[in-house]
C-alpha atoms as a PDB file:
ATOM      1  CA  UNK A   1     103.157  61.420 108.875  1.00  0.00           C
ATOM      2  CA  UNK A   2     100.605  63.702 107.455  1.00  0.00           C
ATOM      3  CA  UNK A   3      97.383  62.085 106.699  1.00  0.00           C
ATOM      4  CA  UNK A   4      95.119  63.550 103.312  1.00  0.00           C
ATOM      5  CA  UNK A   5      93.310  65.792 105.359  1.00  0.00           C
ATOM      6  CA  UNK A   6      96.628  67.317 106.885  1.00  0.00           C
ATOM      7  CA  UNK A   7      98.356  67.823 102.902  1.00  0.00           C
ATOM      8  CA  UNK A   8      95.326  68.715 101.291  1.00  0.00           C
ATOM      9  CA  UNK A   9      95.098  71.640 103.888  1.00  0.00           C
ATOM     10  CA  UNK A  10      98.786  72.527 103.182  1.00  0.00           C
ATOM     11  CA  UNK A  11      98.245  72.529  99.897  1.00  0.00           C
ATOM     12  CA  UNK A  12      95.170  74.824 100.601  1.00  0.00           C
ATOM     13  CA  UNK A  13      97.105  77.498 102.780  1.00  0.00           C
ATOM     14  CA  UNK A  14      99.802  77.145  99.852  1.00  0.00           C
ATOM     15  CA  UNK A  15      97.387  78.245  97.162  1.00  0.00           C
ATOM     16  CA  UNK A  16      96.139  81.137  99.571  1.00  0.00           C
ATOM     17  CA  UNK A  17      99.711  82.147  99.766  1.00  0.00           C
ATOM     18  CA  UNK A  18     100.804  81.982  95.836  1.00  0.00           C
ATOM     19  CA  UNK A  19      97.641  83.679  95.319  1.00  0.00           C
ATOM     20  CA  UNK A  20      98.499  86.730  96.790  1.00  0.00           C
ATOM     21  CA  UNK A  21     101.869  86.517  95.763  1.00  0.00           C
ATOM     22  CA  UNK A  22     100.955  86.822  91.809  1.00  0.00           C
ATOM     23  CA  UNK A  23      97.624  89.564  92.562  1.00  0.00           C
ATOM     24  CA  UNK A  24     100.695  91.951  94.389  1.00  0.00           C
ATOM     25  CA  UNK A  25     102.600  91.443  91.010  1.00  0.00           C
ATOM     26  CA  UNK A  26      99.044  92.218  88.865  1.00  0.00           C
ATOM     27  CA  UNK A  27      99.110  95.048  90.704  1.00  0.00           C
ATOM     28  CA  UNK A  28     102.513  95.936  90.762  1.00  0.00           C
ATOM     29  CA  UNK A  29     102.687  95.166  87.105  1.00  0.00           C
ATOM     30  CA  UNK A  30     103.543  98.264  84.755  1.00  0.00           C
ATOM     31  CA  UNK A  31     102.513  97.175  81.256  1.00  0.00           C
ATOM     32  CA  UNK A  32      99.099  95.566  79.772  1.00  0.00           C
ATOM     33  CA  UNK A  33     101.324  92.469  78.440  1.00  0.00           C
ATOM     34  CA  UNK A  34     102.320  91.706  82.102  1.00  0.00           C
ATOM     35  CA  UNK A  35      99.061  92.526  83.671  1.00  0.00           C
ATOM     36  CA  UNK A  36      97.577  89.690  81.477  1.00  0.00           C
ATOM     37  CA  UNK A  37     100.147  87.239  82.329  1.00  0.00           C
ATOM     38  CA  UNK A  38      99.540  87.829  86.315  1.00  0.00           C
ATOM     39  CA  UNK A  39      96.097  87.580  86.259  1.00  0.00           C
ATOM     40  CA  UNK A  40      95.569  84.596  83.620  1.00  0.00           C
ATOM     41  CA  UNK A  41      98.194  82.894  86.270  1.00  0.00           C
ATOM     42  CA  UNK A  42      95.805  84.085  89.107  1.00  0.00           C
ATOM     43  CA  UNK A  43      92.648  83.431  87.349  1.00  0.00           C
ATOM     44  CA  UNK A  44      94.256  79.424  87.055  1.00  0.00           C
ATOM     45  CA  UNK A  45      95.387  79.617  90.930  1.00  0.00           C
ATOM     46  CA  UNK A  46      92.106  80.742  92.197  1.00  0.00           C
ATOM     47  CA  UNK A  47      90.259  77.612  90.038  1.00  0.00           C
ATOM     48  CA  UNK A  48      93.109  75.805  91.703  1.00  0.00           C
ATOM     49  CA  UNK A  49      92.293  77.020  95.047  1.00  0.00           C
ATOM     50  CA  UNK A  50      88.426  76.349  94.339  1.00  0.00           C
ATOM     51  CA  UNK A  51      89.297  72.562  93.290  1.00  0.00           C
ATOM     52  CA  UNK A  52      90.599  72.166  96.809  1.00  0.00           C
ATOM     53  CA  UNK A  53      88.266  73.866  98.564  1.00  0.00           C
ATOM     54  CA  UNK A  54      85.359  71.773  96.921  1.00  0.00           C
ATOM     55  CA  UNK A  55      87.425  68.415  98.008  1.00  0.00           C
ATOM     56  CA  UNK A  56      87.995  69.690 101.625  1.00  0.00           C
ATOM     57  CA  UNK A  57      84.035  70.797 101.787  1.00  0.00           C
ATOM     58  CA  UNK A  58      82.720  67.549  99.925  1.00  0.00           C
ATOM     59  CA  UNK A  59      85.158  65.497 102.675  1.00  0.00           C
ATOM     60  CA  UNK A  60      83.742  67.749 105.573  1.00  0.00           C
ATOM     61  CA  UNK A  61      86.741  69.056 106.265  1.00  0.00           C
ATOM     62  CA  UNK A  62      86.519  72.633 105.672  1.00  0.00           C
ATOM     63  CA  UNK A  63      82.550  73.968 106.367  1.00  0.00           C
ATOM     64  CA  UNK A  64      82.646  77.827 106.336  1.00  0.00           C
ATOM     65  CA  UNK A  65      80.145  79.214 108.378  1.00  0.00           C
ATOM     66  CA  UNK A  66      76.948  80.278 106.977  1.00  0.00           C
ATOM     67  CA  UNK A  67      76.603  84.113 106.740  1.00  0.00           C
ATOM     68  CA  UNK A  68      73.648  85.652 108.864  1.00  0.00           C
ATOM     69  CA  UNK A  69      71.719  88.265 106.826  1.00  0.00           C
ATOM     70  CA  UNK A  70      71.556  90.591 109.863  1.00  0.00           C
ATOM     71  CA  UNK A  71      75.589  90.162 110.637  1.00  0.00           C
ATOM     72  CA  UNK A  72      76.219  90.549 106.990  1.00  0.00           C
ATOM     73  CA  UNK A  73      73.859  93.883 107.096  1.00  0.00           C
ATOM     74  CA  UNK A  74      75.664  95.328 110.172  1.00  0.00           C
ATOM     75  CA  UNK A  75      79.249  94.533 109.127  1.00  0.00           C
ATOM     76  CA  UNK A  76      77.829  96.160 105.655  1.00  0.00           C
ATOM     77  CA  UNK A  77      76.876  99.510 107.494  1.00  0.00           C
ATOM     78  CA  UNK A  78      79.546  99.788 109.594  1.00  0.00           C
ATOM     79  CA  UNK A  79      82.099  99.539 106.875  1.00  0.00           C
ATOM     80  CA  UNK A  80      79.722 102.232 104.704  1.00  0.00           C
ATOM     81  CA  UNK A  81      80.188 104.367 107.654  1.00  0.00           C
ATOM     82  CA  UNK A  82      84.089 103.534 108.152  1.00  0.00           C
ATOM     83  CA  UNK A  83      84.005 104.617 104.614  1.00  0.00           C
ATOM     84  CA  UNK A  84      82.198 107.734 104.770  1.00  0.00           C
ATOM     85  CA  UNK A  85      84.731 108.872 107.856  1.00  0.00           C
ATOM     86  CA  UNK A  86      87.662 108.265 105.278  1.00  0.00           C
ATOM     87  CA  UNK A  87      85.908 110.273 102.975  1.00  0.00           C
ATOM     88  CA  UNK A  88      85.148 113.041 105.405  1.00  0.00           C
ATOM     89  CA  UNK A  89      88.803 113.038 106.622  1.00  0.00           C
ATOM     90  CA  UNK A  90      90.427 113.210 102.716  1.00  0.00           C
ATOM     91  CA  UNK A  91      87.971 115.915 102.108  1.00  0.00           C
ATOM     92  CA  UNK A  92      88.696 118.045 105.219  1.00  0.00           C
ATOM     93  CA  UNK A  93      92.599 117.445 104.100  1.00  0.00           C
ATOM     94  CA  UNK A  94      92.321 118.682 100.686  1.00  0.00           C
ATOM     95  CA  UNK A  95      90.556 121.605 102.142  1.00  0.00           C
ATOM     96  CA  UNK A  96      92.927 122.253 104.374  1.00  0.00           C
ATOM     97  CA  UNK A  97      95.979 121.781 102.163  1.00  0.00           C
ATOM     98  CA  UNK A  98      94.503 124.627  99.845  1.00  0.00           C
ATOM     99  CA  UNK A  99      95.408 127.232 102.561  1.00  0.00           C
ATOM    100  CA  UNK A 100      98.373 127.225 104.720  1.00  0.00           C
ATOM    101  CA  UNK A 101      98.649 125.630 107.950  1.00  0.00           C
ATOM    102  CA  UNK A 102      99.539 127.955 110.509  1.00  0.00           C
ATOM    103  CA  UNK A 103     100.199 125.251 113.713  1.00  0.00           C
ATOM    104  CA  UNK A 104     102.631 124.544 115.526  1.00  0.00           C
ATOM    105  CA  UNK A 105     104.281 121.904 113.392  1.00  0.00           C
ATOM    106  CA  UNK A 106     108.189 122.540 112.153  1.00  0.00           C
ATOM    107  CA  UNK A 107     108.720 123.778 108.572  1.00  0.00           C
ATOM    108  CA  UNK A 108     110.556 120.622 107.841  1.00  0.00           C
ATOM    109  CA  UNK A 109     107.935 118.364 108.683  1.00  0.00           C
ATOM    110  CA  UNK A 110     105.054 119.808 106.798  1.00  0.00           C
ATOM    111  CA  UNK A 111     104.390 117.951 103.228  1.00  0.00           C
ATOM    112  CA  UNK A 112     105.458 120.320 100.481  1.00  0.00           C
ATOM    113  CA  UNK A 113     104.549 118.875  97.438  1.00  0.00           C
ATOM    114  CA  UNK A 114     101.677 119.086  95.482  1.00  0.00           C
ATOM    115  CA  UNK A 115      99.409 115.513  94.612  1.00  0.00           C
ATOM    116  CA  UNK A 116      99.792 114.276  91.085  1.00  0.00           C
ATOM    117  CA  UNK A 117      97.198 114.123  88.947  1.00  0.00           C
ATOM    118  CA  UNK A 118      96.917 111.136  86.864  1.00  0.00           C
ATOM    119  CA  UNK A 119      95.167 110.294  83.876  1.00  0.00           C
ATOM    120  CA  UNK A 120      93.695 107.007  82.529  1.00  0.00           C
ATOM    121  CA  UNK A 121      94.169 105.414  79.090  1.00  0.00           C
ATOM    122  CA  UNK A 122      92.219 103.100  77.539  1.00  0.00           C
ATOM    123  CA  UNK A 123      94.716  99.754  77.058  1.00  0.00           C
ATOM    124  CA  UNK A 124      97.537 101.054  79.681  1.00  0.00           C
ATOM    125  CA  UNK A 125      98.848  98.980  82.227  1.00  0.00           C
ATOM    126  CA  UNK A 126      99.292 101.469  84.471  1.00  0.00           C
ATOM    127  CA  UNK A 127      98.316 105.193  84.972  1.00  0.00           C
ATOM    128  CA  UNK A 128     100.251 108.192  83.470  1.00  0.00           C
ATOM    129  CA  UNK A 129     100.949 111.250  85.253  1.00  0.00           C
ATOM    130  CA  UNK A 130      99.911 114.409  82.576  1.00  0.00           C
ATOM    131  CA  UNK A 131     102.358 115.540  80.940  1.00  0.00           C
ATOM    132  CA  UNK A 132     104.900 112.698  81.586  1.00  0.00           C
ATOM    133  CA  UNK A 133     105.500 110.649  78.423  1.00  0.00           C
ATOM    134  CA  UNK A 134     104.454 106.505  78.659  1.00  0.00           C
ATOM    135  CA  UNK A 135     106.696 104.338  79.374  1.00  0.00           C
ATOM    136  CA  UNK A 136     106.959 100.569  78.613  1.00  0.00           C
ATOM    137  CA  UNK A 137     108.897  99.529  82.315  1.00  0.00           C
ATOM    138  CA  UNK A 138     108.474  95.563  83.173  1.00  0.00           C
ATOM    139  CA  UNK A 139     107.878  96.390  87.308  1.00  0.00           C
ATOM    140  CA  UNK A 140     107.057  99.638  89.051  1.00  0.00           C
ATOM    141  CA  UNK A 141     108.451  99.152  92.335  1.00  0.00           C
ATOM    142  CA  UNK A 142     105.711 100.174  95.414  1.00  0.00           C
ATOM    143  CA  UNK A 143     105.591 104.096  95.771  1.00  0.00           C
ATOM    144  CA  UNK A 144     106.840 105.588  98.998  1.00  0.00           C
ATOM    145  CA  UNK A 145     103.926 106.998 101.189  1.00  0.00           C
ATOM    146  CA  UNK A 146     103.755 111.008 101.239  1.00  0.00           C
ATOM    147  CA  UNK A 147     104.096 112.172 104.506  1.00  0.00           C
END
C-alpha cells in the first residue's frame, strides 16, 4: 500500500511527465491559437507541479541540493565553451558548404540541398519559409534531420 509520501511522489514524476508531453506539442504547435492553448495548459501544469513540490519540500521529503557558486560557475563555463565549439563547427560547415567538397565521400551521400531561409512574423505560430504562402495547419509533424 503506498503511503502519502510514496503517491505524492507519483503524482510528482506524473506532472514531470505531462509536462513535457504538452511543451513538445507548444512546440510542435503550427498556429498562434494552438500555441496559446499548450502553454496556458503548461503554464497550469507547472503551478501544478510547484504545488507538489512545495508539499514534498515543506514535509522534507524532497530537499534539492543547494547549488555551489563555484560548481554553478564551472558548469556555466564549460557549457559557454561547449557552445562556442558548436558555433565554431556550424561556422566551419557553412564555409565549407559554399565550395565543393572534393573527398572521398560517394556522390550519393553528400547533402545536396540548399538550407532554407526562414522568416519571422510578428503573431505567427510558426516560421514561414520566403516565398511560401502561410498556412493555417493544426500540427506540423517533427522535420526529418538533413543529412
Amino acid at each position: 500500500m503506498f503511503d502519502d509520501k510514496d503517491r505524492l511522489t507519483d503524482v510528482l514524476i506524473t506532472e514531470k511527465y505531462i509536462a513535457g508531453g504538452y511543451n513538445h506539442a507548444a512546440l510542435e504547435a503550427a498556429n498562434s491559437q494552438l500555441l496559446d492553448s499548450f502553454t496556458g495548459i503548461l503554464r497550469d501544469v507547472h503551478q501544478i507541479q510547484h504545488e507538489i513540490f512545495l508539499e514534498m519540500n515543506n514535509r522534507g521529503w524532497y530537499q534539492p541540493k543547494t547549488a555551489n557558486m563555484n560548481e554553478l560557475n564551472q558548469n556555466i563555463t564549460k557549457w559557454n565553451q561547449e557552445l562556442q565549439k558548436v558555433q565554431n563547427t556550424a561556422a566551419r560547415s557553412t564555409a565549407s558548404q559554399q565550395q565543393p567538397y572534393q573527398g572521398n565521400i560517394p556522390q550519393q551521400h553528400a547533402y545536396q540541398g540548399n538550407i532554407p531561409q526562414y522568416s519571422y512574423q510578428t503573431g505567427v505560430g510558426m516560421p514561414q519559409q520566403m516565398g511560401m504562402p502561410q498556412q493555417q495547419t493544426m500540427y506540423r509533424p517533427p522535420q526529418s534531420p538533413m543529412i
